[in-house]
PDB file of N, CA and C in Angstrom:
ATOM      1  N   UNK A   1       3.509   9.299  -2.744  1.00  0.00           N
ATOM      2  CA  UNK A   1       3.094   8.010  -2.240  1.00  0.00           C
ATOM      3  C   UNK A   1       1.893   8.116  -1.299  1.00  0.00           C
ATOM      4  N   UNK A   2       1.383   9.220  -0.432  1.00  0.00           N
ATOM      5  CA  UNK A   2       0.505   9.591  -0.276  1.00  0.00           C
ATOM      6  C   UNK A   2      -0.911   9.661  -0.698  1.00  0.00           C
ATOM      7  N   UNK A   3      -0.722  10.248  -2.164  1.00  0.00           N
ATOM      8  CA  UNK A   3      -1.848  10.591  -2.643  1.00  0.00           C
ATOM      9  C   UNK A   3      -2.225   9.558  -3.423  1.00  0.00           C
ATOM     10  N   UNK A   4      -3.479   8.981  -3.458  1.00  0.00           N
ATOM     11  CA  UNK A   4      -4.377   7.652  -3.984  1.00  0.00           C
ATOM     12  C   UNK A   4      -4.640   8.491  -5.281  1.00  0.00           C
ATOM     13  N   UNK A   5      -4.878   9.180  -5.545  1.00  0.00           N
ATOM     14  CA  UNK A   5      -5.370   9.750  -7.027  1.00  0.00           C
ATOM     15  C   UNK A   5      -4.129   9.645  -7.807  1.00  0.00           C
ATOM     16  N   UNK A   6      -3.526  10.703  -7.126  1.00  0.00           N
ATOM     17  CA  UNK A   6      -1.737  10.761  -8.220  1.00  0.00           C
ATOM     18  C   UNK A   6      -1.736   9.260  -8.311  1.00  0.00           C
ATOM     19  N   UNK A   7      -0.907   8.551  -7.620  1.00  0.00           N
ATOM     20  CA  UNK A   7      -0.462   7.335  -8.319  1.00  0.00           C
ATOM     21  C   UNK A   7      -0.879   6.822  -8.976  1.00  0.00           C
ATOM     22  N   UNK A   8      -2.386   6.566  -8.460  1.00  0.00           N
ATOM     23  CA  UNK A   8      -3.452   5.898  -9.516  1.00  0.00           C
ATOM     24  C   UNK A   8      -3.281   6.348 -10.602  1.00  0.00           C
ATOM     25  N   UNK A   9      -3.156   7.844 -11.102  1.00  0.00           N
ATOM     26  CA  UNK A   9      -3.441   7.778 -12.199  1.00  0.00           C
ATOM     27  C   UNK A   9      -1.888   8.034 -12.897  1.00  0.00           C
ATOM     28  N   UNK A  10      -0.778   8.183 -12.247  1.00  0.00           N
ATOM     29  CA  UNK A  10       0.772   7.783 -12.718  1.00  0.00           C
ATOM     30  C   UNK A  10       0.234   6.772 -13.316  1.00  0.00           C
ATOM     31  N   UNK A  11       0.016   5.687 -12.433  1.00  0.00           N
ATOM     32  CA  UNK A  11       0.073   4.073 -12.768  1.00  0.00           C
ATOM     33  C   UNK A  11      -0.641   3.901 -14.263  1.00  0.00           C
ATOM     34  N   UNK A  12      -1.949   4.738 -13.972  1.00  0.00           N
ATOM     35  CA  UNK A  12      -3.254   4.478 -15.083  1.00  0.00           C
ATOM     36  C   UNK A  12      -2.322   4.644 -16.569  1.00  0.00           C
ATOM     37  N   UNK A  13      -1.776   5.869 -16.589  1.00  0.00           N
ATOM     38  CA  UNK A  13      -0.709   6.560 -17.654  1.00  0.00           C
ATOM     39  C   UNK A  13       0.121   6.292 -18.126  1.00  0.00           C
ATOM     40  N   UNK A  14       0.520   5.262 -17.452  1.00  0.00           N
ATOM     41  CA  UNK A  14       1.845   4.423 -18.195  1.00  0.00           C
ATOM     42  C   UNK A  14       2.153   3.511 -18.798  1.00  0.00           C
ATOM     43  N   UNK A  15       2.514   3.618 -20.094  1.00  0.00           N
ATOM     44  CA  UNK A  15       2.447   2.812 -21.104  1.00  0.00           C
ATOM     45  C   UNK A  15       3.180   1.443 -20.445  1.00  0.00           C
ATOM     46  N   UNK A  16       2.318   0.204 -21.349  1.00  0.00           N
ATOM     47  CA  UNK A  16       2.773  -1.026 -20.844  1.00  0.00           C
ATOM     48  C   UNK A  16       4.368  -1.104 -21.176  1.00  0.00           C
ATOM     49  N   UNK A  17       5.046  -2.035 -20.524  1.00  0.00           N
ATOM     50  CA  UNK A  17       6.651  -1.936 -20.513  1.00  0.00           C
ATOM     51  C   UNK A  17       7.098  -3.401 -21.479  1.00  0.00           C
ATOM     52  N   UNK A  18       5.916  -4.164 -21.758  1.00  0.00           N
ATOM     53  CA  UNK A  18       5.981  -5.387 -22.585  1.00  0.00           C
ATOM     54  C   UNK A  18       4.640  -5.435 -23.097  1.00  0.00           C
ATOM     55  N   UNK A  19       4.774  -6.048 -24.684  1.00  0.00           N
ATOM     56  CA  UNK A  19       3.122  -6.780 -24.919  1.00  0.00           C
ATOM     57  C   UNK A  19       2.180  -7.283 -24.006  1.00  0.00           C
ATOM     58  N   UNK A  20       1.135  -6.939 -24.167  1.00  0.00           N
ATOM     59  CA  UNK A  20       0.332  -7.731 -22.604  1.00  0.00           C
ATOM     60  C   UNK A  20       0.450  -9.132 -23.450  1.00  0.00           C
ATOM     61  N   UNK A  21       0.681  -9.721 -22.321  1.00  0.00           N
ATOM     62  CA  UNK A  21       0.624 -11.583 -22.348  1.00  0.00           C
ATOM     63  C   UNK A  21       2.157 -12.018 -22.270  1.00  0.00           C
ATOM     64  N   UNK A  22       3.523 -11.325 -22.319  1.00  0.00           N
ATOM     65  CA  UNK A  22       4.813 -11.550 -22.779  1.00  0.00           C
ATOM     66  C   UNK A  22       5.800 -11.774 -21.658  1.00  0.00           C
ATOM     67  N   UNK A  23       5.040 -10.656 -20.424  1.00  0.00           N
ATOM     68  CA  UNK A  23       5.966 -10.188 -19.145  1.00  0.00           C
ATOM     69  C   UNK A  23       4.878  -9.797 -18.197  1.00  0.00           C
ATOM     70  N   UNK A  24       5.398  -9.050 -17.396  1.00  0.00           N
ATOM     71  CA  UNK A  24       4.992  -8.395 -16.479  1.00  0.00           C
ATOM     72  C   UNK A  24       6.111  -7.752 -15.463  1.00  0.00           C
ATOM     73  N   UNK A  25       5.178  -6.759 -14.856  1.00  0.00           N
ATOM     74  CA  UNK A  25       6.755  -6.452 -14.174  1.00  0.00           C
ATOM     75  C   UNK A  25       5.801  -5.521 -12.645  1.00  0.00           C
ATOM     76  N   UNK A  26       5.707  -5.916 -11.367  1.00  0.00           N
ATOM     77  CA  UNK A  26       5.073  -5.402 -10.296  1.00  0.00           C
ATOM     78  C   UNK A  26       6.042  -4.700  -9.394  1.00  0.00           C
ATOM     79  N   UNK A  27       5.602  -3.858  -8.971  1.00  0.00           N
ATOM     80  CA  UNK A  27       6.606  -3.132  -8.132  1.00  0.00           C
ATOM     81  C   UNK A  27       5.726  -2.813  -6.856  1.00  0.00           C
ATOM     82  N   UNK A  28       6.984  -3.285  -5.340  1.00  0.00           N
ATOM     83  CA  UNK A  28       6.314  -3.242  -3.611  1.00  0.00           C
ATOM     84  C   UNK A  28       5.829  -2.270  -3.896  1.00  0.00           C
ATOM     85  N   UNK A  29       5.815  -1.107  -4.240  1.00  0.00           N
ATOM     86  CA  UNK A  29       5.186   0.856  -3.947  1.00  0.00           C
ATOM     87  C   UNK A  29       4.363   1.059  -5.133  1.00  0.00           C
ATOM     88  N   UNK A  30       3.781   0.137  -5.852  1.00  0.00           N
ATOM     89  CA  UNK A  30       2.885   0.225  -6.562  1.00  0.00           C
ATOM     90  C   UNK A  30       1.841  -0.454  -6.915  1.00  0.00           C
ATOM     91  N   UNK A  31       2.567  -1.618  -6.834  1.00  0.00           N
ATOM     92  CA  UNK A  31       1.116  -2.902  -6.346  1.00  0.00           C
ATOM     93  C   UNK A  31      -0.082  -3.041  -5.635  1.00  0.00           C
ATOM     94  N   UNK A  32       0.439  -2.164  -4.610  1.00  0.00           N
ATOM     95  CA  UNK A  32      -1.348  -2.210  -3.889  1.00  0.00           C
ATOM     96  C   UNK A  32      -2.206  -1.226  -4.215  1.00  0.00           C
ATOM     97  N   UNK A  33      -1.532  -0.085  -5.149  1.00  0.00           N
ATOM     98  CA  UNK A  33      -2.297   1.223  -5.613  1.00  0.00           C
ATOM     99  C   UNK A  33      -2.647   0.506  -6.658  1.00  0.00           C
ATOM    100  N   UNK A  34      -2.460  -0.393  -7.443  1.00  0.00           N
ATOM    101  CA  UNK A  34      -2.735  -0.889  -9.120  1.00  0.00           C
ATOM    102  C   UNK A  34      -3.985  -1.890  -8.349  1.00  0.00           C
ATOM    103  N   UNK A  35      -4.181  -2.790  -7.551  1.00  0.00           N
ATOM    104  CA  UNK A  35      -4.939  -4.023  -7.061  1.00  0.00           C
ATOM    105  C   UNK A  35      -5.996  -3.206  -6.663  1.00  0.00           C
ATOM    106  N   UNK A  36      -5.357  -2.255  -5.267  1.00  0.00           N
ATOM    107  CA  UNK A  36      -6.489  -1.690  -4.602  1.00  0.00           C
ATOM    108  C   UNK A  36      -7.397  -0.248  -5.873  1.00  0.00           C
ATOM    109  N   UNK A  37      -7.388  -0.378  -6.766  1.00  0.00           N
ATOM    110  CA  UNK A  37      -7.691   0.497  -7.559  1.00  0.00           C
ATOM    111  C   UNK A  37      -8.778  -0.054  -8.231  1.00  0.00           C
ATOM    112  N   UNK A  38      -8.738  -1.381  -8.542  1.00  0.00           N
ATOM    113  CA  UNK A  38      -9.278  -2.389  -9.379  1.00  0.00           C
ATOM    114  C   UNK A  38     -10.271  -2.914  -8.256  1.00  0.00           C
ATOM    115  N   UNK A  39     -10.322  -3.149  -7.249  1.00  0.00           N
ATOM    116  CA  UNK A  39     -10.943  -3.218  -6.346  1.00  0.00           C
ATOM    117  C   UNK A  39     -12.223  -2.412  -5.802  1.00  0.00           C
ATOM    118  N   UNK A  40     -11.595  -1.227  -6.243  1.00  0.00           N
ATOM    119  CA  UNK A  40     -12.041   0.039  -6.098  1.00  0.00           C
ATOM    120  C   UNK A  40     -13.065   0.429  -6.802  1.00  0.00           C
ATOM    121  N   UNK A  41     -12.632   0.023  -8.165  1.00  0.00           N
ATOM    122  CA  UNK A  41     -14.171  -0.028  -9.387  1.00  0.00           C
ATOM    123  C   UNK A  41     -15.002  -1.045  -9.473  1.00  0.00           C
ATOM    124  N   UNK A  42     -14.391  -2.158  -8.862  1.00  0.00           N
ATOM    125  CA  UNK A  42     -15.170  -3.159  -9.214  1.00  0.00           C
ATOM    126  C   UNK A  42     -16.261  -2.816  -8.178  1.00  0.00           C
ATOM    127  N   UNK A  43     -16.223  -2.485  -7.156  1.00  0.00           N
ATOM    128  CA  UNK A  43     -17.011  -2.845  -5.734  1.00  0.00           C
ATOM    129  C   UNK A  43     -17.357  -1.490  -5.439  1.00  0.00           C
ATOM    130  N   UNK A  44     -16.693  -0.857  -5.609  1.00  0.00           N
ATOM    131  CA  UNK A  44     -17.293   1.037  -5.170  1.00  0.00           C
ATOM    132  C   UNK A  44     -16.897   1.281  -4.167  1.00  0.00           C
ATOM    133  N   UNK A  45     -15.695   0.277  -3.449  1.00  0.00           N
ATOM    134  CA  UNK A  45     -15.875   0.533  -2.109  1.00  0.00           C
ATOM    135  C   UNK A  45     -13.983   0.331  -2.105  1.00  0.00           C
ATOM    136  N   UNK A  46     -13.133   1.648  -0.957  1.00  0.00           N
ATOM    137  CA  UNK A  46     -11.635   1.288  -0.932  1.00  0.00           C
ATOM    138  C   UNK A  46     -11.030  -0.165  -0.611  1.00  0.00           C
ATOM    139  N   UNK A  47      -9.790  -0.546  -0.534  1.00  0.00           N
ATOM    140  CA  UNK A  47      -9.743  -1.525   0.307  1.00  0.00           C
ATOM    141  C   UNK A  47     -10.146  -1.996   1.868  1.00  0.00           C
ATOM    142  N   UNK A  48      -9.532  -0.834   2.346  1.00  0.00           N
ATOM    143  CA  UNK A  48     -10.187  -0.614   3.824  1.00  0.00           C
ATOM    144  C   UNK A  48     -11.479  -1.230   4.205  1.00  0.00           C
ATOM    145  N   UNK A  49     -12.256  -0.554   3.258  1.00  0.00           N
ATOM    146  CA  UNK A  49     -13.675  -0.817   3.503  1.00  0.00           C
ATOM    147  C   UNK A  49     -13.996  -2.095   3.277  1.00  0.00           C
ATOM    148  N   UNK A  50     -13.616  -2.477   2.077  1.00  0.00           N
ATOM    149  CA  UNK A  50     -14.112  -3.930   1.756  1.00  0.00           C
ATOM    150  C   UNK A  50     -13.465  -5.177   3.195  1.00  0.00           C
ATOM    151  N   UNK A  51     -12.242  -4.640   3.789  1.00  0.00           N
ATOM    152  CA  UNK A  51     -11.414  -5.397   4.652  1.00  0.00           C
ATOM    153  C   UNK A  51     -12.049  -5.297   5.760  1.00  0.00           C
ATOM    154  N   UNK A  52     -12.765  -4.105   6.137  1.00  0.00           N
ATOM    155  CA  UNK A  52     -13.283  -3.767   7.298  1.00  0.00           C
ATOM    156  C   UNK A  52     -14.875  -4.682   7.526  1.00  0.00           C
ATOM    157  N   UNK A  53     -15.389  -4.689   6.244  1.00  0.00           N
ATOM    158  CA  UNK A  53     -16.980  -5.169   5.814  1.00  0.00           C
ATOM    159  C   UNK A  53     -17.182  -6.572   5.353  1.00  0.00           C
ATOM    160  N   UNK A  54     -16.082  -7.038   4.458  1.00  0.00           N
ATOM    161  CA  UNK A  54     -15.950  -8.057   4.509  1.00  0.00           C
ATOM    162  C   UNK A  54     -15.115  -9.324   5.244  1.00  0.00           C
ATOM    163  N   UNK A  55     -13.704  -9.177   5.753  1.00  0.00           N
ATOM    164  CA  UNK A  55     -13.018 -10.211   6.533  1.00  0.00           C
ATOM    165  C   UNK A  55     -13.165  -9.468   7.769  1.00  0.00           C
ATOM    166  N   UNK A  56     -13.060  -8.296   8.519  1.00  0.00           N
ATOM    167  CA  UNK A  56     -12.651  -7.604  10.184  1.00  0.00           C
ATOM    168  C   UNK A  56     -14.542  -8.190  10.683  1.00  0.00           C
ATOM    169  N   UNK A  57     -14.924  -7.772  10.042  1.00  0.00           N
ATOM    170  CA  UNK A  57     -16.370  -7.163  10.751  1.00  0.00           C
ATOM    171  C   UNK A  57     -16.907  -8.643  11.245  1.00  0.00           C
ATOM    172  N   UNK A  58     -17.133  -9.125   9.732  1.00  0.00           N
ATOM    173  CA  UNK A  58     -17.759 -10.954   9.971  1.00  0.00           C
ATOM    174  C   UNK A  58     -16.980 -11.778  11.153  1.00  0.00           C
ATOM    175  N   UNK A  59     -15.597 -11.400  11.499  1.00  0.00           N
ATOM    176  CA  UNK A  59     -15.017 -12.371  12.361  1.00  0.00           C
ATOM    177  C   UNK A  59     -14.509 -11.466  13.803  1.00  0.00           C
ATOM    178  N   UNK A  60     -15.029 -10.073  13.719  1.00  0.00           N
ATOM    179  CA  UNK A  60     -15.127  -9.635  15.310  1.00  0.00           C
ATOM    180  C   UNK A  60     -13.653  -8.801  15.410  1.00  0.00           C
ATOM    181  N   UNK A  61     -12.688  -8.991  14.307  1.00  0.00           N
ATOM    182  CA  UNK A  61     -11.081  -8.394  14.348  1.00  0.00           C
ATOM    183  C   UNK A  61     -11.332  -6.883  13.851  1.00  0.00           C
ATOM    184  N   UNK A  62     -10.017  -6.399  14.681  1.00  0.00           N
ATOM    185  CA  UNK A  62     -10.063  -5.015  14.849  1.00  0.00           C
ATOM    186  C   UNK A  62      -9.021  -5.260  14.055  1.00  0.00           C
ATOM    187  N   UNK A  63      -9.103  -5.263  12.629  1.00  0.00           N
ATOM    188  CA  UNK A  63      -8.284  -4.645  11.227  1.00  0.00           C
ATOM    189  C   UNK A  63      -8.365  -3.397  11.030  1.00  0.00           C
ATOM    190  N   UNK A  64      -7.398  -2.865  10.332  1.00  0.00           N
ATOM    191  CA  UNK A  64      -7.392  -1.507   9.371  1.00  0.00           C
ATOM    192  C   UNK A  64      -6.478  -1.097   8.472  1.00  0.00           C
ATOM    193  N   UNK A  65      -6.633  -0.873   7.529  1.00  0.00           N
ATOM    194  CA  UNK A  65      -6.045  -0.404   6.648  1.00  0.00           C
ATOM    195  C   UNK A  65      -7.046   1.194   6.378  1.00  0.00           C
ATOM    196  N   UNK A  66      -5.939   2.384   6.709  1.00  0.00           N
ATOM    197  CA  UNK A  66      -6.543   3.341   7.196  1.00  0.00           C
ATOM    198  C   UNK A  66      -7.581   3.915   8.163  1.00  0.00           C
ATOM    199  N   UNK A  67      -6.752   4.015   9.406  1.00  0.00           N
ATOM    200  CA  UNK A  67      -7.030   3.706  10.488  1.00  0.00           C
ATOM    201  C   UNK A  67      -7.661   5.403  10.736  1.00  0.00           C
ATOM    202  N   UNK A  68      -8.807   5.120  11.344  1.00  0.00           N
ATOM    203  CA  UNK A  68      -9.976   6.365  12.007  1.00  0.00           C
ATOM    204  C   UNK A  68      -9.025   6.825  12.744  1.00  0.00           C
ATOM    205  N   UNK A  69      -9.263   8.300  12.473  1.00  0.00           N
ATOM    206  CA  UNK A  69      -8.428   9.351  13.765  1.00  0.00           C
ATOM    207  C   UNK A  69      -9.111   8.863  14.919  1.00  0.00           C
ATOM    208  N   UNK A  70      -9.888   8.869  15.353  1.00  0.00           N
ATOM    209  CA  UNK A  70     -10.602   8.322  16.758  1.00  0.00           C
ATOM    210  C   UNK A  70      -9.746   7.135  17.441  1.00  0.00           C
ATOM    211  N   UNK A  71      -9.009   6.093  16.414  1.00  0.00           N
ATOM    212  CA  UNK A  71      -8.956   5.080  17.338  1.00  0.00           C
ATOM    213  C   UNK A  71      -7.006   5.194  17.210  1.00  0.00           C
ATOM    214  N   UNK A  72      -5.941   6.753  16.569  1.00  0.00           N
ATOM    215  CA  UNK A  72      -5.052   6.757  16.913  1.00  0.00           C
ATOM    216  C   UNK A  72      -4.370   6.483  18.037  1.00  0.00           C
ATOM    217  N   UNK A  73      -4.796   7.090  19.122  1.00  0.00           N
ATOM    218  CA  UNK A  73      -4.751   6.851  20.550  1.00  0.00           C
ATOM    219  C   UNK A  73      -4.162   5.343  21.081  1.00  0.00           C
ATOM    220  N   UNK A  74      -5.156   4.384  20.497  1.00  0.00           N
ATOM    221  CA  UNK A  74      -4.451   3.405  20.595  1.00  0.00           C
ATOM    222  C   UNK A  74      -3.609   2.688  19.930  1.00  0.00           C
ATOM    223  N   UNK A  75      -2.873   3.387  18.914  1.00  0.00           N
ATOM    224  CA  UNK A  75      -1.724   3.053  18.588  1.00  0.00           C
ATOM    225  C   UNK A  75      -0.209   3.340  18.929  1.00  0.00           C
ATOM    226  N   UNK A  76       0.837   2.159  18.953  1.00  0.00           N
ATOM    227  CA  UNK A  76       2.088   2.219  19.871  1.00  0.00           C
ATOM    228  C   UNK A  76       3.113   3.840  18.722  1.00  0.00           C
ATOM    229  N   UNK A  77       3.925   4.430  19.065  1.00  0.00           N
ATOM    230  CA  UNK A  77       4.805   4.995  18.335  1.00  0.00           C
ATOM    231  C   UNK A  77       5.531   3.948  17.650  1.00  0.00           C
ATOM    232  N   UNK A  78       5.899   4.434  16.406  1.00  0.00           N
ATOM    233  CA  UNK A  78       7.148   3.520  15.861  1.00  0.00           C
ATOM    234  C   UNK A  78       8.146   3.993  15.981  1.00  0.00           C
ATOM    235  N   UNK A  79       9.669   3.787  16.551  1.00  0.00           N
ATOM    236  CA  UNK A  79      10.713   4.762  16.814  1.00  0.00           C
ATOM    237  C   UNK A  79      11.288   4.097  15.923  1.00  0.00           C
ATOM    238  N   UNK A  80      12.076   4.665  14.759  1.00  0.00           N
ATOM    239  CA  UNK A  80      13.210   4.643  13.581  1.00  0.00           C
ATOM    240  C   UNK A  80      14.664   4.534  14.421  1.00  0.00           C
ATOM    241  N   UNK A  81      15.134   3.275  13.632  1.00  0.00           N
ATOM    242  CA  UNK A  81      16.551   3.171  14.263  1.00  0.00           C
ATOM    243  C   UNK A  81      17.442   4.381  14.259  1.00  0.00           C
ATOM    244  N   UNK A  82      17.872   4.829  14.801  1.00  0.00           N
ATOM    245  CA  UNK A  82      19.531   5.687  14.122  1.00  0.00           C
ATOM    246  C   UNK A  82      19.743   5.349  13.165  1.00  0.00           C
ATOM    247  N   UNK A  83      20.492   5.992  12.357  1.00  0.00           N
ATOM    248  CA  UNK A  83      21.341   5.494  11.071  1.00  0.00           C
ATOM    249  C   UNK A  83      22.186   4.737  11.010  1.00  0.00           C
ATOM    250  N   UNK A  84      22.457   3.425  10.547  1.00  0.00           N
ATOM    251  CA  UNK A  84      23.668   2.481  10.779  1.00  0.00           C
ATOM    252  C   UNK A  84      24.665   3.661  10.430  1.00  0.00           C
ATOM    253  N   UNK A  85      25.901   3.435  11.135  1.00  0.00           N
ATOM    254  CA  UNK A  85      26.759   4.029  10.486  1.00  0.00           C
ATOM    255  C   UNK A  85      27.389   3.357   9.539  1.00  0.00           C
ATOM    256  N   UNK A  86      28.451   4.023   8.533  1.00  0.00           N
ATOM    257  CA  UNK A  86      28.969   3.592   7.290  1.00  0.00           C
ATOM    258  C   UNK A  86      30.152   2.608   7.668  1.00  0.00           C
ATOM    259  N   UNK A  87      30.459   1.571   7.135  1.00  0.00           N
ATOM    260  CA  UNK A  87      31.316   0.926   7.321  1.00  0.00           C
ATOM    261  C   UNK A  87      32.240   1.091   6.740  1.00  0.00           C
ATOM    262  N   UNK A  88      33.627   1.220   6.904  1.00  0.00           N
ATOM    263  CA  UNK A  88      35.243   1.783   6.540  1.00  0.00           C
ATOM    264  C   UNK A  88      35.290   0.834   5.952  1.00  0.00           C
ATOM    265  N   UNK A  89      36.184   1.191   4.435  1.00  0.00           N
ATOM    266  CA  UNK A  89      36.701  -0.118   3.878  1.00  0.00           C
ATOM    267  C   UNK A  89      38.256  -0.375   4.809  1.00  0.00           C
ATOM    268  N   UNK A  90      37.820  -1.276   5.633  1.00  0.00           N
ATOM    269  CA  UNK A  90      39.637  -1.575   6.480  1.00  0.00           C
ATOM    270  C   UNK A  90      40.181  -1.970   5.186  1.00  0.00           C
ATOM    271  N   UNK A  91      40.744  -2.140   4.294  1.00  0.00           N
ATOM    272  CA  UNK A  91      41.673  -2.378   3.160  1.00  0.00           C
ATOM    273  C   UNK A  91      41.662  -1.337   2.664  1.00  0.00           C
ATOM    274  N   UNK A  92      41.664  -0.318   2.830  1.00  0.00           N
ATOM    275  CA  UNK A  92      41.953   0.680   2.179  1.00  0.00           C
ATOM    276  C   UNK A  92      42.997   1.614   2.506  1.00  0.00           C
TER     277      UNK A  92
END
């Protein structure tokens, strides 16, 4: 999920799952690698960039989608809950 090439080209490789025009079928962990890909050829440029050049820059917002090591620093930690624990079936 990392790597922009692999998926891309998982994604590129995989035979359609219906006739085009019949279905479709999008998946959260793959959708933005399939969009931002298409994006990607059309314009020459990642999403980031286009987000950064076209909507952040023109209106003064500090967006990112792939964020410069330089400006980590100012980002908060995210702390991960504990693990819920498992719930007992009481009827059992």
């Amino acid at each position: 999920m990392l790597d922009w090439h692999a998926m891309t080209g998982a994604i590129a490789a995989e035979r359609p799952w219906w006739p085009p025009g019949e279905a479709h079928g999008y998946h959260v962990n793959t959708f933005g690698f399939a969009v931002g890909e298409v994006l990607r050829r059309v314009s020459g440029h990642s999403v980031g960039a286009l987000l950064r050049e076209q909507v952040a820059g023109p209106l003064g917002a500090e967006i990112h989608i792939g964020l410069p090591a330089a400006e980590h620093g100012r980002v908060a930690d995210f702390c991960w809950p504990a693990a819920v624990p498992r719930r007992r079936n009481r009827l059992a």
